[in-house]
C-alpha atoms as a PDB file:
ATOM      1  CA  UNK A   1      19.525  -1.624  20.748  1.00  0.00           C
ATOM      2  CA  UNK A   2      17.306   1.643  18.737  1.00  0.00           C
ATOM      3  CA  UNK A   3      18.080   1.495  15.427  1.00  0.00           C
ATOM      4  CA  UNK A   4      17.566   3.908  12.590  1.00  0.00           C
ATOM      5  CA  UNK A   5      14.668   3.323  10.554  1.00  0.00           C
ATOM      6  CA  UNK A   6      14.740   4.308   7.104  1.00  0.00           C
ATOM      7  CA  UNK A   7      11.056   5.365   5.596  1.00  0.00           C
ATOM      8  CA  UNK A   8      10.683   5.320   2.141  1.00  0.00           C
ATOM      9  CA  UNK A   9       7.339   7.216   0.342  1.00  0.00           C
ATOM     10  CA  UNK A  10       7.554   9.664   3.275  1.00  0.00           C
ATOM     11  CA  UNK A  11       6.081  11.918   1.461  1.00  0.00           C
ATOM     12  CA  UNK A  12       2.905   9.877   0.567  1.00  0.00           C
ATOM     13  CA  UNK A  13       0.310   9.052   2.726  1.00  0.00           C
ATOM     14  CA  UNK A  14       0.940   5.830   4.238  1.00  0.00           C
ATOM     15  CA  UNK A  15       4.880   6.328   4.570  1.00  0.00           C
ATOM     16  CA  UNK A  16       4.362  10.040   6.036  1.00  0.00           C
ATOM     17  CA  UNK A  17       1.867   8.689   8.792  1.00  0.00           C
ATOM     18  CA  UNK A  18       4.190   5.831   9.297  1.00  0.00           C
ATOM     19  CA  UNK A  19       6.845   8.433   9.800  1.00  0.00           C
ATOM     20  CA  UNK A  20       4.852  10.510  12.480  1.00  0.00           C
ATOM     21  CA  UNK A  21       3.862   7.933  14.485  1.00  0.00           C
ATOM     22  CA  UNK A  22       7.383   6.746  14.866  1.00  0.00           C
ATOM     23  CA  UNK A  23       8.335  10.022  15.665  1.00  0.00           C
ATOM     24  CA  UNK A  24       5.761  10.566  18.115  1.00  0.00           C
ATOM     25  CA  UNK A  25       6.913   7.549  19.882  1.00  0.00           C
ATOM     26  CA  UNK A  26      10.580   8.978  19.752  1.00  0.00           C
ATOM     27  CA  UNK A  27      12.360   6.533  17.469  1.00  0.00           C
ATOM     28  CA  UNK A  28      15.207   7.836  15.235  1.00  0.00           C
ATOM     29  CA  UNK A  29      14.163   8.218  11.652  1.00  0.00           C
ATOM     30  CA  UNK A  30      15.675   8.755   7.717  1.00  0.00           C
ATOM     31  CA  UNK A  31      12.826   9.897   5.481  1.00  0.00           C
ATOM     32  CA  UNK A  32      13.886   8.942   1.979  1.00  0.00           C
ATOM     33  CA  UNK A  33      12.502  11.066  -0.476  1.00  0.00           C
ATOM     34  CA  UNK A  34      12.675  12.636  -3.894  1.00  0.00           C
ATOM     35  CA  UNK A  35      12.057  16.070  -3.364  1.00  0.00           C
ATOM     36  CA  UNK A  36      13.358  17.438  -0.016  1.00  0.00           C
ATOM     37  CA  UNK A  37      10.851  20.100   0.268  1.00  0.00           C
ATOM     38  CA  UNK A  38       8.063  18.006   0.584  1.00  0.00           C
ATOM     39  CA  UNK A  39       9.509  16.102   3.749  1.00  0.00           C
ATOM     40  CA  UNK A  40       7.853  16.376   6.468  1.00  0.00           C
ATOM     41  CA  UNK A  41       9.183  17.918   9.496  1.00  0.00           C
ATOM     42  CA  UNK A  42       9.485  15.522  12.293  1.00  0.00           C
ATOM     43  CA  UNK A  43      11.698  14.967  15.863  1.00  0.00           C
ATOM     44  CA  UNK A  44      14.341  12.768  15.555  1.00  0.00           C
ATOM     45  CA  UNK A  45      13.981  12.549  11.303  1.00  0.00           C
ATOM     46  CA  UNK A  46      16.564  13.255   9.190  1.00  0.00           C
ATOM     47  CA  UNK A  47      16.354  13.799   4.861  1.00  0.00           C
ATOM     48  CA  UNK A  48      18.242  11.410   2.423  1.00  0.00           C
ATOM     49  CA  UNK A  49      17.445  12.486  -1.137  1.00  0.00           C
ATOM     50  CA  UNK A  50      17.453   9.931  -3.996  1.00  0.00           C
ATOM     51  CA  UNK A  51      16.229  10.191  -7.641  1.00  0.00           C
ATOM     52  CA  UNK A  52      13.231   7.625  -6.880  1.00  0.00           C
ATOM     53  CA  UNK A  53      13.764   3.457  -7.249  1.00  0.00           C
ATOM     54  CA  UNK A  54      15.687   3.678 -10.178  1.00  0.00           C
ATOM     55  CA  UNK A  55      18.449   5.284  -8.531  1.00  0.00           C
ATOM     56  CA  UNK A  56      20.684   2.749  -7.374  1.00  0.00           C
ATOM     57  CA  UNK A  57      23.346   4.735  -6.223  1.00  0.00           C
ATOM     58  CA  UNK A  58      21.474   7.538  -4.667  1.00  0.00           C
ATOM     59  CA  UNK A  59      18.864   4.531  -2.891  1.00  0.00           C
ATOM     60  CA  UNK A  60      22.197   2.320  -1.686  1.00  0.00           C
ATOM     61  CA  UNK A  61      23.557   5.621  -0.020  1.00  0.00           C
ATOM     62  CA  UNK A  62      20.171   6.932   1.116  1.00  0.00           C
ATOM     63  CA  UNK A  63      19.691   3.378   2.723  1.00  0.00           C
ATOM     64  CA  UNK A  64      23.822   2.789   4.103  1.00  0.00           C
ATOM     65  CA  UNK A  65      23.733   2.196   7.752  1.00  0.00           C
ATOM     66  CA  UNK A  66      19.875   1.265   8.636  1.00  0.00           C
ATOM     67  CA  UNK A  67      19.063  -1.724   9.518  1.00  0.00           C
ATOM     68  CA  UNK A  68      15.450  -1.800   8.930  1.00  0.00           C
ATOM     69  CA  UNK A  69      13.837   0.112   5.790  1.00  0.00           C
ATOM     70  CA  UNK A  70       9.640   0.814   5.360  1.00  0.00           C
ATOM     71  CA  UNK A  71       9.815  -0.101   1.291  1.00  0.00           C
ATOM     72  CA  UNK A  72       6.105   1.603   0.424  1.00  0.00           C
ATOM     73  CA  UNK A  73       5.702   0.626  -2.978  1.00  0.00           C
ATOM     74  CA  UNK A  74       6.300   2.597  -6.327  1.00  0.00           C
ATOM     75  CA  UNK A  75       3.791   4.179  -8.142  1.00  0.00           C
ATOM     76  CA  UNK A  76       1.482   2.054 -10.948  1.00  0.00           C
ATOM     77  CA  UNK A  77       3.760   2.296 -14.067  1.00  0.00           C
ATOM     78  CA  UNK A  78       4.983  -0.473 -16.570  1.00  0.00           C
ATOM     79  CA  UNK A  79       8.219  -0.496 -14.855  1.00  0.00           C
ATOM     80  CA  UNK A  80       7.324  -1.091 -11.183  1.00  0.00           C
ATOM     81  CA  UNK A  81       8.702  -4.247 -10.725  1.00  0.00           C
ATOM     82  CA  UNK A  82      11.810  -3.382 -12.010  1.00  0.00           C
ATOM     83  CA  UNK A  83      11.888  -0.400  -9.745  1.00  0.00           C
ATOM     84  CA  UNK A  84      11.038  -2.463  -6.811  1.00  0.00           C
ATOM     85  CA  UNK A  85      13.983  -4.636  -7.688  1.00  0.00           C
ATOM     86  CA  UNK A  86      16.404  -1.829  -8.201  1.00  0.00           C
ATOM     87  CA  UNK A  87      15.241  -0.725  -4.625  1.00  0.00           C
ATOM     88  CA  UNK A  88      15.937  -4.413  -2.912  1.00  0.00           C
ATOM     89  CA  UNK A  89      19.328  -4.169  -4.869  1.00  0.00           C
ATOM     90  CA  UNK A  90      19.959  -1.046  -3.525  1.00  0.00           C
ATOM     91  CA  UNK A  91      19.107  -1.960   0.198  1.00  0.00           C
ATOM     92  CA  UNK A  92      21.496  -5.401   0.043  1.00  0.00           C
ATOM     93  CA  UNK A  93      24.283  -3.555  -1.337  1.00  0.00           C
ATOM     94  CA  UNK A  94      24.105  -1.392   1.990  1.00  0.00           C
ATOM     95  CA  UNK A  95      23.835  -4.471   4.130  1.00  0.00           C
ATOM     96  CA  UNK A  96      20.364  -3.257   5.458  1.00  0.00           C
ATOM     97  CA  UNK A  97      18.712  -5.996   7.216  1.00  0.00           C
ATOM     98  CA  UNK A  98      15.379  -6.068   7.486  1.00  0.00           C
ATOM     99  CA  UNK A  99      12.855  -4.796   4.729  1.00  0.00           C
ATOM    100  CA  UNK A 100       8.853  -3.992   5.645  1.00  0.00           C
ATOM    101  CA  UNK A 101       7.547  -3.997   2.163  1.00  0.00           C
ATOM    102  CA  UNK A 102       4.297  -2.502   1.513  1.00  0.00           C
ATOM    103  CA  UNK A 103       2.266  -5.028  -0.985  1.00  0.00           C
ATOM    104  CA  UNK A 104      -1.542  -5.602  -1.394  1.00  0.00           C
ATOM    105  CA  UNK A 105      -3.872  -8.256  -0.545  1.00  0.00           C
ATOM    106  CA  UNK A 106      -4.110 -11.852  -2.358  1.00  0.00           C
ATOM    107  CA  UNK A 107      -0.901 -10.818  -4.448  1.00  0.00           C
ATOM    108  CA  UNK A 108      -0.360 -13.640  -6.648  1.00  0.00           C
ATOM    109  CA  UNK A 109       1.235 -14.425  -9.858  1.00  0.00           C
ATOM    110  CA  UNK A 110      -1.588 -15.086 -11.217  1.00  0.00           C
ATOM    111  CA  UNK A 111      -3.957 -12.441  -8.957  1.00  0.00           C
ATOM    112  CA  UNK A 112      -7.022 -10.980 -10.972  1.00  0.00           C
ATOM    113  CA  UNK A 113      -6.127  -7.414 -10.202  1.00  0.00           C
ATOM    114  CA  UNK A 114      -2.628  -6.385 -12.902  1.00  0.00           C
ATOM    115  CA  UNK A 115      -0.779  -4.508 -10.205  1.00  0.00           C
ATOM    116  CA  UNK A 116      -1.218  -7.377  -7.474  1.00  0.00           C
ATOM    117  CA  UNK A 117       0.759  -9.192  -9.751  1.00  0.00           C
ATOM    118  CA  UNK A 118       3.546  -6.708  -9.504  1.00  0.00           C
ATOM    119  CA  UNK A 119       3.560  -6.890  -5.683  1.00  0.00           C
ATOM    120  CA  UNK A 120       4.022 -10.742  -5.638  1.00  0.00           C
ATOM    121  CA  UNK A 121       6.637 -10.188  -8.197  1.00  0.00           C
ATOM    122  CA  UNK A 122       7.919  -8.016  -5.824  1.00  0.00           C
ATOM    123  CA  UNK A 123       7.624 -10.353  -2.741  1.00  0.00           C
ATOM    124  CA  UNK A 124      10.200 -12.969  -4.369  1.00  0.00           C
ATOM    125  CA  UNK A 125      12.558 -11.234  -5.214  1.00  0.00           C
ATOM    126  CA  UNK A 126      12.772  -9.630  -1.199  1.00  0.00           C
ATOM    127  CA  UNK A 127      12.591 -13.528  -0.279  1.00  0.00           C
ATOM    128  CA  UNK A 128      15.288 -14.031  -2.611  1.00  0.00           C
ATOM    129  CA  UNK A 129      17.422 -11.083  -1.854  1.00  0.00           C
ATOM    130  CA  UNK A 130      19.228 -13.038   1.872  1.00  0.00           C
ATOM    131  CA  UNK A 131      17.174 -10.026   3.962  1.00  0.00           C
ATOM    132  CA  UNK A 132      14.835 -10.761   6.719  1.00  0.00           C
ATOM    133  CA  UNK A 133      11.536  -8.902   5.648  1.00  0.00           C
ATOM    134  CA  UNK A 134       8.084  -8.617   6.486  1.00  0.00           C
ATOM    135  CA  UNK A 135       5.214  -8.571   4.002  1.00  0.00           C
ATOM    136  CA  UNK A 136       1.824  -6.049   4.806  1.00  0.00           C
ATOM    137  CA  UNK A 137      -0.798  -6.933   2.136  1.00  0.00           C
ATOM    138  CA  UNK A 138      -3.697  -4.133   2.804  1.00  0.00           C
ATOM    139  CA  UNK A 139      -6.977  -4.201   0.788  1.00  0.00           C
ATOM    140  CA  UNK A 140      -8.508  -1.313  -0.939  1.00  0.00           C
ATOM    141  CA  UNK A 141      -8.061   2.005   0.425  1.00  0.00           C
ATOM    142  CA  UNK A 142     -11.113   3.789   1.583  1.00  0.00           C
ATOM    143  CA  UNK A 143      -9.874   6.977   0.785  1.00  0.00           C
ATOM    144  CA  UNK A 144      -9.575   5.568  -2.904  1.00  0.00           C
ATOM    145  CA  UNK A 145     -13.578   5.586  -2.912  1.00  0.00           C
ATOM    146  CA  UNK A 146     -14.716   9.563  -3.459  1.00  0.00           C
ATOM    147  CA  UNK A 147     -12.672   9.157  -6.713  1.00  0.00           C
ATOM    148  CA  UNK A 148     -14.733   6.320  -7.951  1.00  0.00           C
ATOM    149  CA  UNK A 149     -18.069   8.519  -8.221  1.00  0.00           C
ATOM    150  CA  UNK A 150     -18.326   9.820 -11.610  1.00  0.00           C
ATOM    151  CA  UNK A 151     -21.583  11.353 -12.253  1.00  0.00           C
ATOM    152  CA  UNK A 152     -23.360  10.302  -8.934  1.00  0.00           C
ATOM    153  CA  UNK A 153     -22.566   6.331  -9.615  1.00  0.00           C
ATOM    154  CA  UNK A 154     -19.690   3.871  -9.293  1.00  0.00           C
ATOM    155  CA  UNK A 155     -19.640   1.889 -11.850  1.00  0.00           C
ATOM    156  CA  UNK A 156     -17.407  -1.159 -12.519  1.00  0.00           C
ATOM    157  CA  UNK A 157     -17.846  -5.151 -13.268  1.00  0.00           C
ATOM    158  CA  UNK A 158     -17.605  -5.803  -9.408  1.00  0.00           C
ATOM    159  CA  UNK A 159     -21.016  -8.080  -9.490  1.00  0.00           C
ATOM    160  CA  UNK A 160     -22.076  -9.374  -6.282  1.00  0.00           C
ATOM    161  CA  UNK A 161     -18.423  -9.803  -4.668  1.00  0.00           C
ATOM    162  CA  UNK A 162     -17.651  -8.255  -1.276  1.00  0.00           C
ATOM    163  CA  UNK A 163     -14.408  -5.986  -0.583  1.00  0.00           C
ATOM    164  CA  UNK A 164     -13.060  -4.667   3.328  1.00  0.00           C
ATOM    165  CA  UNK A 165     -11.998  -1.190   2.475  1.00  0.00           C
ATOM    166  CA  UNK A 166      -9.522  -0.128   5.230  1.00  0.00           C
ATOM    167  CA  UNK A 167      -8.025   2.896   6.010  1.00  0.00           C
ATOM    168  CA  UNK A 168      -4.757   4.080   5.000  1.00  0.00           C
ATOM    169  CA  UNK A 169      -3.987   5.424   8.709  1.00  0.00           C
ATOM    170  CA  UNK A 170      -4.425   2.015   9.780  1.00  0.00           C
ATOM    171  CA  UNK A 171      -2.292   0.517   7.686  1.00  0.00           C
ATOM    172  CA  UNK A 172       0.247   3.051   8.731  1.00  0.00           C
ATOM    173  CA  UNK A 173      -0.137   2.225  12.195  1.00  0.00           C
ATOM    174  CA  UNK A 174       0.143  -1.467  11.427  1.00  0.00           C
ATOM    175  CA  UNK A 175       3.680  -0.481   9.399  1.00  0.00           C
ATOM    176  CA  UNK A 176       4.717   1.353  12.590  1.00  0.00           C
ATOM    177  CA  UNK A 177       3.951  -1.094  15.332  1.00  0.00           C
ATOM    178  CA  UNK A 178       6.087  -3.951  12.875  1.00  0.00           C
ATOM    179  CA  UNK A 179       9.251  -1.393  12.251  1.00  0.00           C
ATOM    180  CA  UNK A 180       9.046  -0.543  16.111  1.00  0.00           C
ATOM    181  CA  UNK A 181      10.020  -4.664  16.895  1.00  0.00           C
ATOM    182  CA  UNK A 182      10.861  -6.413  13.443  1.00  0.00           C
ATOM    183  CA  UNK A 183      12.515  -9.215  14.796  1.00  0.00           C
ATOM    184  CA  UNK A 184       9.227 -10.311  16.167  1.00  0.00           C
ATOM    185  CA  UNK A 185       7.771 -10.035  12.530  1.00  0.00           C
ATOM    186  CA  UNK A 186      10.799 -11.485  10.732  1.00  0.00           C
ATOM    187  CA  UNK A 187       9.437 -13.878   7.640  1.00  0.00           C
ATOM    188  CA  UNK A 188       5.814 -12.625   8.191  1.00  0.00           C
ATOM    189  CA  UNK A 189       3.001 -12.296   5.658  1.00  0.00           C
ATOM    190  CA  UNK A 190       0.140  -9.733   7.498  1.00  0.00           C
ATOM    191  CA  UNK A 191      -3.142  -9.045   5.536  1.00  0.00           C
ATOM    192  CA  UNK A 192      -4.849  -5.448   6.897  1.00  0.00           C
ATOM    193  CA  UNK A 193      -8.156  -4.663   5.957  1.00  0.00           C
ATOM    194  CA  UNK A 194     -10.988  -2.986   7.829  1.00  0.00           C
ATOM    195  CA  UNK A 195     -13.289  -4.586   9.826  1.00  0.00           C
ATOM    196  CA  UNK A 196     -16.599  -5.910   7.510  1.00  0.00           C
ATOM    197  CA  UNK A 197     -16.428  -6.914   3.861  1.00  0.00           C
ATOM    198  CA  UNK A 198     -18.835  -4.809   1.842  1.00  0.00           C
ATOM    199  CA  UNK A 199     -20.637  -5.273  -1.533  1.00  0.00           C
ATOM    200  CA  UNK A 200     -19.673  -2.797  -4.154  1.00  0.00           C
ATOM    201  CA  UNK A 201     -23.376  -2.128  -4.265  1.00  0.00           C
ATOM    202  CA  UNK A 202     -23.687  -1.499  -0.245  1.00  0.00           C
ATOM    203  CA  UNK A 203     -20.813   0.638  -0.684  1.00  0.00           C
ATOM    204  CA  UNK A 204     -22.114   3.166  -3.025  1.00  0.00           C
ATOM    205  CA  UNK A 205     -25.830   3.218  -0.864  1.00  0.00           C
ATOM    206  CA  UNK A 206     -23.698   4.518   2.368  1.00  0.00           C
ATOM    207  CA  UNK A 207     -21.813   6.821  -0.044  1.00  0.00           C
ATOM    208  CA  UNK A 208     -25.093   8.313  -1.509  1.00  0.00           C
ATOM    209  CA  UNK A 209     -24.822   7.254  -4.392  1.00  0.00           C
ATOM    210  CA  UNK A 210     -25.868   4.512  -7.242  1.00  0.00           C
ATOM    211  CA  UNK A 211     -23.429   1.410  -8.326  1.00  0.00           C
ATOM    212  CA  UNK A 212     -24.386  -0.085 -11.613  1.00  0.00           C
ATOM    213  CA  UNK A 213     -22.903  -3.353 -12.527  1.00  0.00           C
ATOM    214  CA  UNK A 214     -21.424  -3.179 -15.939  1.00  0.00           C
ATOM    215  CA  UNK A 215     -19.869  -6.163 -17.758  1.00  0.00           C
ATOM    216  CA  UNK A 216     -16.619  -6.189 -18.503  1.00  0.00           C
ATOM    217  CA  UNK A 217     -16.434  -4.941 -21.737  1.00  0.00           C
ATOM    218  CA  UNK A 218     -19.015  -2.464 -20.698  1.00  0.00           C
ATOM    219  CA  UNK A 219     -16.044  -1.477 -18.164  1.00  0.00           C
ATOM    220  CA  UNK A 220     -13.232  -0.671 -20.913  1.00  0.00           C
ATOM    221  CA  UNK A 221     -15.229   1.060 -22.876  1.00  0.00           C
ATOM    222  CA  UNK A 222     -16.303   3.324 -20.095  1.00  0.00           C
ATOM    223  CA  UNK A 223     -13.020   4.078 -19.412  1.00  0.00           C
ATOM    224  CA  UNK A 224     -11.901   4.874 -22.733  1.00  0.00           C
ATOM    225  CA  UNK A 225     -12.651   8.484 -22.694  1.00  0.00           C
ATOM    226  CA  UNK A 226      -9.912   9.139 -20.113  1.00  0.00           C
ATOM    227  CA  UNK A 227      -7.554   8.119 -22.614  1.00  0.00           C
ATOM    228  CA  UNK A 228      -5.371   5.778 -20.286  1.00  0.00           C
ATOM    229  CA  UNK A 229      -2.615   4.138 -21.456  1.00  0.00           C
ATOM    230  CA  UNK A 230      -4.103   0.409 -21.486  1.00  0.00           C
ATOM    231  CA  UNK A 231      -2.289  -0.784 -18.273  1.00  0.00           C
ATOM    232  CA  UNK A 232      -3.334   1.601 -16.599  1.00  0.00           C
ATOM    233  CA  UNK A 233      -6.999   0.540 -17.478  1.00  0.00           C
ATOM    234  CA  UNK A 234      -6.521  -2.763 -17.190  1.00  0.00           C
ATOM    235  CA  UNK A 235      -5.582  -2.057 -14.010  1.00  0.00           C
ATOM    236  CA  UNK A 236      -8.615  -0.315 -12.717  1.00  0.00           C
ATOM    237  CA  UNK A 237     -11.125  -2.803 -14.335  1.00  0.00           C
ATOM    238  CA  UNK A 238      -9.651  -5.706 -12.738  1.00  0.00           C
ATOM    239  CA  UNK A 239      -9.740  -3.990  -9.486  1.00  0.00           C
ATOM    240  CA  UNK A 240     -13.441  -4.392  -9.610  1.00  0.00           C
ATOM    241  CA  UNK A 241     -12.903  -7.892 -11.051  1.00  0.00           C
ATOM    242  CA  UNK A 242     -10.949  -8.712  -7.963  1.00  0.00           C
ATOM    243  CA  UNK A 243     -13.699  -7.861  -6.220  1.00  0.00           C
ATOM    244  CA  UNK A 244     -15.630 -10.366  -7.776  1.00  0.00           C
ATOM    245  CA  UNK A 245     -14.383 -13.443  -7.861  1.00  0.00           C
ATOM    246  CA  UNK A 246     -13.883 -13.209  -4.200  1.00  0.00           C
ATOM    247  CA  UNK A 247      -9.980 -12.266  -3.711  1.00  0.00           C
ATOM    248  CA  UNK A 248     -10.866  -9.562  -1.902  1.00  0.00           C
ATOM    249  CA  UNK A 249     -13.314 -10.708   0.561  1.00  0.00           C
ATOM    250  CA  UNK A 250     -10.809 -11.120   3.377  1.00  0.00           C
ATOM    251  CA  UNK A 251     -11.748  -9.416   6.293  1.00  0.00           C
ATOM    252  CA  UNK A 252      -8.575  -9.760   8.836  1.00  0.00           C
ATOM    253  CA  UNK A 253      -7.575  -9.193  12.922  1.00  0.00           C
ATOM    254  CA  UNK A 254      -4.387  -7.515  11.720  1.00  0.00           C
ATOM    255  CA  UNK A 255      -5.273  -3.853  13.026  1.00  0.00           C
ATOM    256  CA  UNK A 256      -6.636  -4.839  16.559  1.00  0.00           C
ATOM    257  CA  UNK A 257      -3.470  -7.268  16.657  1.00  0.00           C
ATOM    258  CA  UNK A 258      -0.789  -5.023  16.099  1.00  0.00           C
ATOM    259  CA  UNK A 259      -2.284  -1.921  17.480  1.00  0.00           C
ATOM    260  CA  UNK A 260      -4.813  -2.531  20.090  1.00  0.00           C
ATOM    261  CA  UNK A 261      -7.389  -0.712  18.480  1.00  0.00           C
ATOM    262  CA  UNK A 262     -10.087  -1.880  15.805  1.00  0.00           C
ATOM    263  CA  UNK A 263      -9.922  -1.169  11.893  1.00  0.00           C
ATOM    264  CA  UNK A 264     -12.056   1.989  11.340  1.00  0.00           C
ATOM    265  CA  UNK A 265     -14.878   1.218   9.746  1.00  0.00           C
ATOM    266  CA  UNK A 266     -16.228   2.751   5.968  1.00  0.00           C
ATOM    267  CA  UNK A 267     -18.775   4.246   7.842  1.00  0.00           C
ATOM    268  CA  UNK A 268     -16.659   6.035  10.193  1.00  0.00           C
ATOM    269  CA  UNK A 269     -14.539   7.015   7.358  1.00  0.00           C
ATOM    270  CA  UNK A 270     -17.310   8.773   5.579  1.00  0.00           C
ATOM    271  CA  UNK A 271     -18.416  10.623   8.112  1.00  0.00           C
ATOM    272  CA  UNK A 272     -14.732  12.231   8.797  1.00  0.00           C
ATOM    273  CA  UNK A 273     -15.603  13.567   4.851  1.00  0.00           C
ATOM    274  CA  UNK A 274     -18.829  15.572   6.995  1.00  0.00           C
END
C-alpha cells in the first residue's frame, strides 16, 4: 500500500531535496512548513501549515492521517529539545506510525559537541513515544565549510582529529530511499558521512586556505566578537572539539547502501563551488 509521507523542514535543504526526490519518484507527499510561500512546488505534494514545533495543535493536524513523517530537526536554540518533544507529541496524538528523525553522528548524552546532546535527547524520547522510527545520524555538512573561513583561515581547537564531511544531498537521498520502504528500516540507527575522514588541517589546504590550531580558550575568545549568546558558542567550539577527540572520525557505507551510489567526496564538493 503508498502511503502519504509527511516532510517536515521542506523548506530547508535536506527536507526540500528529500521532498524532490520523492516526488521525482512519484510518491504522494505533505510538505509541512511554516511559511507557505516558501514551499516548494512539487507533483503529487500538498502544503500543511503549522506555527513551527511548538505548535501542537497546528503539528497534530498538519501530521493527522500519515503514516510515516521525515522529522528534520529544529533549529540550534535553548529550547530544541523541547521542540522536538512537542513534535513527537504531536505525531502520536495523530496516530502516525513511523518517524525518520534527522539526528547527528555519535549523539550521546554525554557527546562532546552541545547540540549532539540535544539529538540523543531527542532519540529517547521517539524510542519512548510507542512509534516505529528510524534514526539518520549524518556528520558535518560540507556545505557548512565556506562559512568557517574568516580571514583566509579556519580556525578552531580541532588538533590533529579527523572528520568525514558529507554532503547534505546525500543525506537527503539516504532520508528518501528509508521513507520510500520504512518497514525495512523500522528500529534502525544509520550513520551517513562521506567517503574519507579528513584532518581539519587537510581540509583547509584543499580549500585554499590556512587552519591554525587554537586552544580552547583561544577558541571562545575568538568568537567573542560575534557576540553569541554563549550556547550558541559553546556550540561551535565543541564542534571542533568533537573533532578531536575522535567522535567524528567515522567514515560509514550508509550512502552506497541505501542508494547505490558513493558519498561525494569534499573534493568533488569544492569543485561544484568552481
Amino acid at each position: 500500500m503508498t502511503h502519504t509521507i509527511g516532510i517536515t523542514g521542506a523548506t530547508g535543504a535536506v527536507g526540500g531535496e528529500t521532498a524532490r526526490l520523492l516526488a521525482k519518484a512519484g510518491h504522494s507527499l505533505r510538505l509541512i512548513v511554516r511559511d507557505p510561500s516558501r514551499a516548494p512546488e512539487l507533483p503529487g505534494a500538498r502544503v500543511a501549515t503549522a506555527g513551527g514545533y511548538h505548535d501542537v495543535d497546528g503539528m497534530r493536524e498538519a501530521f493527522s492521517g500519515l503514516h510515516t513523517v521525515f522529522l528534520v530537526s529544529a533549529a540550534e536554540s535553548p529550547d530544541r529539545v523541547a521542540e522536538h518533544h512537542r513534535a513527537v507529541d504531536a505525531a502520536m496524538s495523530a496516530e502516525v506510525h513511523h518517524l525518520v528523525y534527522l539526528s547527528f553522528l555519535s549523539a550521546a548524552e554525554q557527546a562532546t559537541f552541545t547540540f549532539a546532546r540535544d539529538h540523543w535527547a531527542t532519540e529517547q524520547y521517539v524510542k519512548g513515544s510507542g512509534m516505529d522510527f528510524t534514526f539518520l545520524r549524518p556528520s558535518l555538512y560540507q556545505d557548512v565549510l565556506p562559512h568557517l573561513v574568516q580571514d583566509g583561515a579556519i580556525r578552531g581547537p580541532a588538533g590533529q582529529g579527523r572528520c568525514a564531511w558529507v554532503a547534505r544531498t546525500d543525506v537527503a537521498a539516504v532520508a528518501a530511499a528509508i521513507l520510500l520502504h520504512p518497514d525495512l528500516h523500522r528500529g534502525r540507527r544509520y550513520d551517513v558521512t562521506g567517503p574519507q575522514s579528513l584532518t581539519m588541517g587537510q581540509t583547509a589546504e584543499m580549500m585554499g586556505v590556512e587552519y591554525v590550531d587554537e586552544t580552547v580558550e583561544e577558541a571562545y575568545a575568538s568568537r567573542a566578537r560575534y557576540g553569541a549568546p554563549d550556547w550558541e558558542v559553546e556550540g561551535w567550539v565543541t564542534s571542533y572539539q568533537a573533532i578531536a577527540t575522535g567522535e567524528m572520525d567515522i567514515v560509514s557505507p550508509t550512502v552506497q547502501r541505501a542508494t547505490g551510489h558513493p558519498a561525494s567526496s569534499l573534493q568533488q564538493f569544492l569543485n561544484s563551488l568552481g
